[in-house]
ModelCIF file with pLDDT and N, C-alpha, C, O atoms, coordinates in Angstrom:
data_MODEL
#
_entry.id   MODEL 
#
_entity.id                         1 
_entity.type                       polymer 
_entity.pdbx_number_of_molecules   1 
#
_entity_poly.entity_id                      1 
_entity_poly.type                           'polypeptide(L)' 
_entity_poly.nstd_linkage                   no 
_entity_poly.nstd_monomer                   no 
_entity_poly.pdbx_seq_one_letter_code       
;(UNK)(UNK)(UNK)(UNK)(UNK)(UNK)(UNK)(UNK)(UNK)(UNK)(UNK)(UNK)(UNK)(UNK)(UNK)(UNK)
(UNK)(UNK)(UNK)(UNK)(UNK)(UNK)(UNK)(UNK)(UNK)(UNK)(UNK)(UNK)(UNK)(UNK)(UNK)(UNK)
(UNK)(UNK)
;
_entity_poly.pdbx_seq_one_letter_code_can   XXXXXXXXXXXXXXXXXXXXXXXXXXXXXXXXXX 
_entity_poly.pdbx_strand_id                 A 
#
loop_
_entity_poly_seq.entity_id 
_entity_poly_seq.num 
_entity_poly_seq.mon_id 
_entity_poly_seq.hetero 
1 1  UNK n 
1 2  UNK n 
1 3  UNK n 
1 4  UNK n 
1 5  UNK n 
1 6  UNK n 
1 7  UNK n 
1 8  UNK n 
1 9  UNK n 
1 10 UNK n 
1 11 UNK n 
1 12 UNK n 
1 13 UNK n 
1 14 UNK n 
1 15 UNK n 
1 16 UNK n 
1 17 UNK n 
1 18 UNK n 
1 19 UNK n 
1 20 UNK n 
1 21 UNK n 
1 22 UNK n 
1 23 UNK n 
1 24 UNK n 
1 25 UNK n 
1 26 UNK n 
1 27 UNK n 
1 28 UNK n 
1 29 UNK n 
1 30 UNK n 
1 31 UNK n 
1 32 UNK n 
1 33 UNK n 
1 34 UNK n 
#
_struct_asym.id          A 
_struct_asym.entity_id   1 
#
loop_
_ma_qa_metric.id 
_ma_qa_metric.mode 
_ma_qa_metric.name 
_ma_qa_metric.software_group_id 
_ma_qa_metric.type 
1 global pLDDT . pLDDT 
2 local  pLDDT . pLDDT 
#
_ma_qa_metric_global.metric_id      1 
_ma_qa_metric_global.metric_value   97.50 
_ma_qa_metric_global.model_id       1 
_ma_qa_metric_global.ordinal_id     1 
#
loop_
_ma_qa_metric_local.label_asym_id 
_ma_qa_metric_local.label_comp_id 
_ma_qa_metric_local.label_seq_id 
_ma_qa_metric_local.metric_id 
_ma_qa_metric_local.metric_value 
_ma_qa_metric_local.model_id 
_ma_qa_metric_local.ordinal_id 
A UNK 1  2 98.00 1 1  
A UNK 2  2 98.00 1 2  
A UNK 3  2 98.00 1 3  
A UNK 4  2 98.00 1 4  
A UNK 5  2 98.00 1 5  
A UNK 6  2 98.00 1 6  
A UNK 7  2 98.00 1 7  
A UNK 8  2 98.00 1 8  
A UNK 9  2 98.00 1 9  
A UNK 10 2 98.00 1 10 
A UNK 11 2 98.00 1 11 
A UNK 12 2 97.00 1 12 
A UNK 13 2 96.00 1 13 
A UNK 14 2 97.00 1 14 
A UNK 15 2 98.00 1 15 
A UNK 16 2 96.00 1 16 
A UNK 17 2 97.00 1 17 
A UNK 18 2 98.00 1 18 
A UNK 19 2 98.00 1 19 
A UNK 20 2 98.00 1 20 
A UNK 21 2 98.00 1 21 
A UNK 22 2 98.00 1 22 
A UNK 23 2 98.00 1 23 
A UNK 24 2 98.00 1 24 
A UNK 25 2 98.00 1 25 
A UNK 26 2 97.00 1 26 
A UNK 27 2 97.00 1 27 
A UNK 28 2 96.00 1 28 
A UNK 29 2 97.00 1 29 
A UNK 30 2 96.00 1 30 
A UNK 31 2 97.00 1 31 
A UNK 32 2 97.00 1 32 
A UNK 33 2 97.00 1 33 
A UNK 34 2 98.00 1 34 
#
loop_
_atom_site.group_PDB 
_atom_site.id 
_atom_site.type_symbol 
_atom_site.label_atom_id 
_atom_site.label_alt_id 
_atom_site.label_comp_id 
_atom_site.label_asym_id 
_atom_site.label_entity_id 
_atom_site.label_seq_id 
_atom_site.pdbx_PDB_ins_code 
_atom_site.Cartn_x 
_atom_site.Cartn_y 
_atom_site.Cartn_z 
_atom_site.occupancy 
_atom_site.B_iso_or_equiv 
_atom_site.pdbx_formal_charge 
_atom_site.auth_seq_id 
_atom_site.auth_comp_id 
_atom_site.auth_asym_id 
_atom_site.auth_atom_id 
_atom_site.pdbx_PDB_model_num 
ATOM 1   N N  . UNK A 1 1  ? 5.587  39.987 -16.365 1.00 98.00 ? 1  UNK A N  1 
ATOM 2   C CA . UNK A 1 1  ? 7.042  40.063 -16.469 1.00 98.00 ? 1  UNK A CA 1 
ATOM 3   C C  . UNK A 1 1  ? 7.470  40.901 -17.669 1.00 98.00 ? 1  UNK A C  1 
ATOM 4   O O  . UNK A 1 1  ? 8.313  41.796 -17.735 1.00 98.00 ? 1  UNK A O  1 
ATOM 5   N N  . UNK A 1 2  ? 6.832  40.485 -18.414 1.00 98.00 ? 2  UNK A N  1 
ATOM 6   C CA . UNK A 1 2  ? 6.823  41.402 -20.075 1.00 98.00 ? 2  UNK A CA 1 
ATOM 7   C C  . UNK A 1 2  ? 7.186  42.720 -19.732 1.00 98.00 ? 2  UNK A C  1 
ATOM 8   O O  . UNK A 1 2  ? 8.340  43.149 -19.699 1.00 98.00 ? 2  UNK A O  1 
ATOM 9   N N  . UNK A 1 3  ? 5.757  43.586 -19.378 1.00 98.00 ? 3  UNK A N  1 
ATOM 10  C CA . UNK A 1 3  ? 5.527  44.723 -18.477 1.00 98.00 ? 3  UNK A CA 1 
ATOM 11  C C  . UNK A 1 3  ? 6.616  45.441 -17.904 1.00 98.00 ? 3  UNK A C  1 
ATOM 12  O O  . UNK A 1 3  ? 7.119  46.510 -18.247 1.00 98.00 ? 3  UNK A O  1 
ATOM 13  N N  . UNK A 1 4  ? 6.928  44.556 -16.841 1.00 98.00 ? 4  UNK A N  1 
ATOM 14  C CA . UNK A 1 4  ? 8.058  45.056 -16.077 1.00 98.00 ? 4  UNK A CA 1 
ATOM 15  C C  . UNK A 1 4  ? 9.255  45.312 -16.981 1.00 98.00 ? 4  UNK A C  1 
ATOM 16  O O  . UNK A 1 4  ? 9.734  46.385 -17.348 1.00 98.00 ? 4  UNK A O  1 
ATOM 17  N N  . UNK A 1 5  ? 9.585  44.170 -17.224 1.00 98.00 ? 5  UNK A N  1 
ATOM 18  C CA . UNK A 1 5  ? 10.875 44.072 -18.527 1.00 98.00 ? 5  UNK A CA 1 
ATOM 19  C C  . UNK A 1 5  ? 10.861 45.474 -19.587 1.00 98.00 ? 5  UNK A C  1 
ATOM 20  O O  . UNK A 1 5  ? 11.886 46.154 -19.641 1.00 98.00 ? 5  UNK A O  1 
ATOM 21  N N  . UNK A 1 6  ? 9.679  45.849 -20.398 1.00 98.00 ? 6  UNK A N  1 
ATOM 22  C CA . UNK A 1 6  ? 9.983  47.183 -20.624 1.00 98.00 ? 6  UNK A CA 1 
ATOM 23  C C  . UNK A 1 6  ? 10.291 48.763 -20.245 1.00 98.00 ? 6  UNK A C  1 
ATOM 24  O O  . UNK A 1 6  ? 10.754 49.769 -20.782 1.00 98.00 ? 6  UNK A O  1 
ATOM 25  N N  . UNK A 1 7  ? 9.768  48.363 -19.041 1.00 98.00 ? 7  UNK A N  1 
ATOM 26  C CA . UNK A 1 7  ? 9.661  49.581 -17.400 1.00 98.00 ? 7  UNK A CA 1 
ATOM 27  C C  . UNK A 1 7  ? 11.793 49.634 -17.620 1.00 98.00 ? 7  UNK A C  1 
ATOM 28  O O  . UNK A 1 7  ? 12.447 50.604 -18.003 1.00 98.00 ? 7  UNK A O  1 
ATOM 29  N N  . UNK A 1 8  ? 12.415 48.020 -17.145 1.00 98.00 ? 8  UNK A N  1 
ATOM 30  C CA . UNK A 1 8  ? 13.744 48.334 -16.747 1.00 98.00 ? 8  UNK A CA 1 
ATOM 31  C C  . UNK A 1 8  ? 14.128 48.512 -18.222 1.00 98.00 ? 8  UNK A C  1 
ATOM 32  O O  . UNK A 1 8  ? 15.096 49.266 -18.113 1.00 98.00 ? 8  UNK A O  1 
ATOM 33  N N  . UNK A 1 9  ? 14.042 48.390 -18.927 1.00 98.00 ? 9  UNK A N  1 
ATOM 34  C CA . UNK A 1 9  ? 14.695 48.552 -20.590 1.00 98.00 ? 9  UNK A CA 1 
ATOM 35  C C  . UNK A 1 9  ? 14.710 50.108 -20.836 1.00 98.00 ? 9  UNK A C  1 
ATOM 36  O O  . UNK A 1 9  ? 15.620 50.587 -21.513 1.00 98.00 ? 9  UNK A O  1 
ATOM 37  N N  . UNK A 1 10 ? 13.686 50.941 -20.283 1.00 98.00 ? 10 UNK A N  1 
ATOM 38  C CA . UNK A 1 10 ? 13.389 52.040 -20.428 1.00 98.00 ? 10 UNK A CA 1 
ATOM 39  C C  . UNK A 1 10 ? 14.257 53.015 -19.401 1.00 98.00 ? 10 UNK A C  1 
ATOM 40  O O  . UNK A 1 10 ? 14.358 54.232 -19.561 1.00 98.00 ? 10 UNK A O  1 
ATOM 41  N N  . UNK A 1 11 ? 14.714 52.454 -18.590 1.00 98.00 ? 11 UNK A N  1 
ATOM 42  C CA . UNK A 1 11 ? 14.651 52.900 -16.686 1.00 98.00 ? 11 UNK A CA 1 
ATOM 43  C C  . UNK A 1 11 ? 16.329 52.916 -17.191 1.00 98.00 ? 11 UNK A C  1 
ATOM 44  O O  . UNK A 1 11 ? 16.968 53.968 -17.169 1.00 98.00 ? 11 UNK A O  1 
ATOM 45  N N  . UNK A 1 12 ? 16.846 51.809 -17.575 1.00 97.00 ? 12 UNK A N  1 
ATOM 46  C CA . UNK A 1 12 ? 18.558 51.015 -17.381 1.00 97.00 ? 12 UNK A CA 1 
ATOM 47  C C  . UNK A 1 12 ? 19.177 52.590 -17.610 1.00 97.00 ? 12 UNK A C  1 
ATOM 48  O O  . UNK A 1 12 ? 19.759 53.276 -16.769 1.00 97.00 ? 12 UNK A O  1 
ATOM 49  N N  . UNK A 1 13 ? 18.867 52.928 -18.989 1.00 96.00 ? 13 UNK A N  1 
ATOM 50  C CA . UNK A 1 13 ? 20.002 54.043 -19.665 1.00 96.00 ? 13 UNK A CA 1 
ATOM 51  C C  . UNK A 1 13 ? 20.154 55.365 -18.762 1.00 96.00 ? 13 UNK A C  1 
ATOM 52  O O  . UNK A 1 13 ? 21.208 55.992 -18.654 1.00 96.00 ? 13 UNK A O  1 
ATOM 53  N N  . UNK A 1 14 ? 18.889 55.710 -18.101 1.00 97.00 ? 14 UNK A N  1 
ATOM 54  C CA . UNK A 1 14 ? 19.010 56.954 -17.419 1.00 97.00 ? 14 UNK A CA 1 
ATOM 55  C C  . UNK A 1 14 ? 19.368 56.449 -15.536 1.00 97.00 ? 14 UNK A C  1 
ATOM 56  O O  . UNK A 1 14 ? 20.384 56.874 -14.988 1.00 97.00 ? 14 UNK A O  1 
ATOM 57  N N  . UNK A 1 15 ? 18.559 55.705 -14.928 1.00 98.00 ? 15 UNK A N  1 
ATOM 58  C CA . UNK A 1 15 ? 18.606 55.354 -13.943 1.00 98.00 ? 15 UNK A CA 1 
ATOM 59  C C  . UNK A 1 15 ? 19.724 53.809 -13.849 1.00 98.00 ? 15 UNK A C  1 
ATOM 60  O O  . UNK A 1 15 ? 19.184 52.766 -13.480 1.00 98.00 ? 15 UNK A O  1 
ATOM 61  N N  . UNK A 1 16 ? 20.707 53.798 -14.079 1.00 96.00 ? 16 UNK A N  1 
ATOM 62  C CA . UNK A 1 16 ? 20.994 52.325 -14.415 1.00 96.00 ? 16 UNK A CA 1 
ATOM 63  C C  . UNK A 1 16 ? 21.093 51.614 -12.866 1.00 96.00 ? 16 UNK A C  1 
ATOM 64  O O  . UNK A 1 16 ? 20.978 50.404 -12.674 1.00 96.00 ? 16 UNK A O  1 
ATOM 65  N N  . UNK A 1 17 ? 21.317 52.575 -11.864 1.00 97.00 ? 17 UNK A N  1 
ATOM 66  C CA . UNK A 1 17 ? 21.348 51.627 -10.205 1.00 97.00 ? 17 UNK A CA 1 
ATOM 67  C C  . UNK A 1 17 ? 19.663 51.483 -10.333 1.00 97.00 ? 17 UNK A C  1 
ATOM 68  O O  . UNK A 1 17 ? 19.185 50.414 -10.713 1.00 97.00 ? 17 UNK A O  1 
ATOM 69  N N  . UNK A 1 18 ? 18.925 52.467 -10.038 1.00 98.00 ? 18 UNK A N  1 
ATOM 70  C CA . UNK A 1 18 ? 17.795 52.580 -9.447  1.00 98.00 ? 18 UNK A CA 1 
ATOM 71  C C  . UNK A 1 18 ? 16.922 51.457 -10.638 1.00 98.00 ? 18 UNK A C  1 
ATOM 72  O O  . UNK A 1 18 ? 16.044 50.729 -10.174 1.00 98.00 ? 18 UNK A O  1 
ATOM 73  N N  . UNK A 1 19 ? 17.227 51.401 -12.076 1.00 98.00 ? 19 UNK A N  1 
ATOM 74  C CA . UNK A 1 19 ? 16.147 50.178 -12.681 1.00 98.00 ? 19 UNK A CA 1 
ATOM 75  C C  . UNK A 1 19 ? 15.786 49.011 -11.967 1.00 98.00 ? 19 UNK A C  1 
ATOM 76  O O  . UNK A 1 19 ? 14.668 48.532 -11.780 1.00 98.00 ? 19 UNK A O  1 
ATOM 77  N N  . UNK A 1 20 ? 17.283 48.497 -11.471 1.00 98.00 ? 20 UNK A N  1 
ATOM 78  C CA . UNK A 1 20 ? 17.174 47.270 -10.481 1.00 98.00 ? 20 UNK A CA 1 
ATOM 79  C C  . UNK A 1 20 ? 15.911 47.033 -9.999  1.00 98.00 ? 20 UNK A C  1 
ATOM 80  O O  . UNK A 1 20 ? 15.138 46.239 -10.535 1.00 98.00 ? 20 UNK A O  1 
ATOM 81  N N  . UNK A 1 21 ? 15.606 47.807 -8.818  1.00 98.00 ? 21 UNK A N  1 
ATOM 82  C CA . UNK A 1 21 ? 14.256 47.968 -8.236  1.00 98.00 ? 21 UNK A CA 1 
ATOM 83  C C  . UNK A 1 21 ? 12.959 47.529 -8.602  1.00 98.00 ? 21 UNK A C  1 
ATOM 84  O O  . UNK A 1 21 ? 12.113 47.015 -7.871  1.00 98.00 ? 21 UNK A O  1 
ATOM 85  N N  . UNK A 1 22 ? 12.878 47.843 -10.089 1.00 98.00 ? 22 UNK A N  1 
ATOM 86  C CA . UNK A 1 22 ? 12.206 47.002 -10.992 1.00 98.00 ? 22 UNK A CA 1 
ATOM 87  C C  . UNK A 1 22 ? 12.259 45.821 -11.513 1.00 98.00 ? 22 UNK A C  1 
ATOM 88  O O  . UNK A 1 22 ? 11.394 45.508 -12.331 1.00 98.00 ? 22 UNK A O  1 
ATOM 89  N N  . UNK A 1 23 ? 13.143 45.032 -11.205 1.00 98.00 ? 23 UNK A N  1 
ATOM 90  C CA . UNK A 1 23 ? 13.166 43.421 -11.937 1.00 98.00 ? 23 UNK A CA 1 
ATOM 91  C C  . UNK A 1 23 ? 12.899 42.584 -11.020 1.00 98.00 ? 23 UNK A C  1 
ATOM 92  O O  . UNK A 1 23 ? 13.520 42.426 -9.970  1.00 98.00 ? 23 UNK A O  1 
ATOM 93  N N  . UNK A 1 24 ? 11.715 41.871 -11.488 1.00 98.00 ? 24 UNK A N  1 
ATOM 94  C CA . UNK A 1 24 ? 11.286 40.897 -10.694 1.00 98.00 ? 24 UNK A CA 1 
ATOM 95  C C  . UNK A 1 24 ? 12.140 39.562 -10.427 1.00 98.00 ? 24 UNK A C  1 
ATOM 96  O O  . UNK A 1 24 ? 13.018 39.279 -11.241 1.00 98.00 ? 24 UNK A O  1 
ATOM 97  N N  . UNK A 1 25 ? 11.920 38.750 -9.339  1.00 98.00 ? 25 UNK A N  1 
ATOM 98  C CA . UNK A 1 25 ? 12.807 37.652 -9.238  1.00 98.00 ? 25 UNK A CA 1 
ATOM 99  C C  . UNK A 1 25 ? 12.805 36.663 -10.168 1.00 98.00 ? 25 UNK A C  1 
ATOM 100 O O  . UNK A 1 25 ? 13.830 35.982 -10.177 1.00 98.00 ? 25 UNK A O  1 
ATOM 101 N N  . UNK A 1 26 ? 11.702 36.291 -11.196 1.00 97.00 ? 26 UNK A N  1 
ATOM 102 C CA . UNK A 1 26 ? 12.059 35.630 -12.355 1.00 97.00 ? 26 UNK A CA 1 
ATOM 103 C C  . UNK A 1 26 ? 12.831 35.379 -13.078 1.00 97.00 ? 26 UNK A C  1 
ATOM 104 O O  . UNK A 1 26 ? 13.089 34.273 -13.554 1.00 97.00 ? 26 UNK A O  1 
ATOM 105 N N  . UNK A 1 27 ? 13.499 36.742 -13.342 1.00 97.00 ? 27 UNK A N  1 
ATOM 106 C CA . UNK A 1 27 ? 14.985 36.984 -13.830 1.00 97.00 ? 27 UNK A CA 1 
ATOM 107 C C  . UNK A 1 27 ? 15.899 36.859 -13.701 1.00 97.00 ? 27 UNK A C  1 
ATOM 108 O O  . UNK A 1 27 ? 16.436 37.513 -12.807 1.00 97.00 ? 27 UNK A O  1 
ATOM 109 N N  . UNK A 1 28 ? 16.654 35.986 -14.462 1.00 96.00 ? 28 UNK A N  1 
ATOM 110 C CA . UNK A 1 28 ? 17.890 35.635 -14.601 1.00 96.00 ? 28 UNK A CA 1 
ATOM 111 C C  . UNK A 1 28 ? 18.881 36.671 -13.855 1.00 96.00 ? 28 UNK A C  1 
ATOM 112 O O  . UNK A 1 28 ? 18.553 37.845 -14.029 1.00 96.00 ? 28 UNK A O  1 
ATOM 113 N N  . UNK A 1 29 ? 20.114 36.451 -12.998 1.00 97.00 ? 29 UNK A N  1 
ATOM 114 C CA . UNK A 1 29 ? 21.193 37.185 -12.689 1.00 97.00 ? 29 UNK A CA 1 
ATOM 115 C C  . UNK A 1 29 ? 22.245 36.212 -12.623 1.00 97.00 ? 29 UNK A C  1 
ATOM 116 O O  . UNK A 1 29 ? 22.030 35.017 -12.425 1.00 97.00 ? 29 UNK A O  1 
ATOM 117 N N  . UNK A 1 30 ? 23.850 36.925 -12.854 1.00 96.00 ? 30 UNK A N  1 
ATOM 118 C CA . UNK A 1 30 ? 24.992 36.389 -13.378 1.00 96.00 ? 30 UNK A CA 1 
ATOM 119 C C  . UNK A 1 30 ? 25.785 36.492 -11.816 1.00 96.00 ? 30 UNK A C  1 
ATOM 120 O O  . UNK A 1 30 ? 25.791 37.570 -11.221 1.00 96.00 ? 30 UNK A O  1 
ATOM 121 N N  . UNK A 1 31 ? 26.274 35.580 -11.379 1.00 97.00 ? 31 UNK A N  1 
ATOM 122 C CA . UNK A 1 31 ? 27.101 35.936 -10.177 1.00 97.00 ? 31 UNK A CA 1 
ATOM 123 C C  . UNK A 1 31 ? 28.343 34.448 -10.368 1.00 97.00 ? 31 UNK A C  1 
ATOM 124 O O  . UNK A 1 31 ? 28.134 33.374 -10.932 1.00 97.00 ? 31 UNK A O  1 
ATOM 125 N N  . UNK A 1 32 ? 29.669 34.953 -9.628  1.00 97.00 ? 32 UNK A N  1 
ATOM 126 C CA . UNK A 1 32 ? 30.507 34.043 -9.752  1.00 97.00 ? 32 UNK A CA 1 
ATOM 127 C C  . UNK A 1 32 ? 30.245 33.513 -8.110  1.00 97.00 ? 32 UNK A C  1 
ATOM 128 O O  . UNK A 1 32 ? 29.575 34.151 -7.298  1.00 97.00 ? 32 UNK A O  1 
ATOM 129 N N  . UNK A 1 33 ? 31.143 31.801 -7.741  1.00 97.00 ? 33 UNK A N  1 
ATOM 130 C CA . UNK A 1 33 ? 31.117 31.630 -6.893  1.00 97.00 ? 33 UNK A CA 1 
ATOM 131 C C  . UNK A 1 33 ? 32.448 30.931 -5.994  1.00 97.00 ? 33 UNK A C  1 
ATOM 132 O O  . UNK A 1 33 ? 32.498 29.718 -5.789  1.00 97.00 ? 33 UNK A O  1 
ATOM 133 N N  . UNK A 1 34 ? 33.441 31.835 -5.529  1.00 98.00 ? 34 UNK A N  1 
ATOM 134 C CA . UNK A 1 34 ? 34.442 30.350 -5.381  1.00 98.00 ? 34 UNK A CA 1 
ATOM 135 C C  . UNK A 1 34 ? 34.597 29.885 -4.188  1.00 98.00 ? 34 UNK A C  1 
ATOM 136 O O  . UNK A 1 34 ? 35.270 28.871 -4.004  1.00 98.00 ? 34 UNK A O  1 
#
């Protein structure tokens, strides 16, 4: 996960749609729900 995590840290600034692709499901994501 580490690994990966520096791949999208690296990826975000130039590619910021396409990093996605890289984060594994471990990871936390923010969504509302009503």
């Amino acid at each position: 996960l580490e690994q990966a995590a520096e791949l999208v840290t690296i990826l975000e600034p130039i590619f910021p749609n396409e990093a996605q692709y890289a984060v594994p499901f471990a990871f936390r994501v923010r969504w509302r729900m009503k």
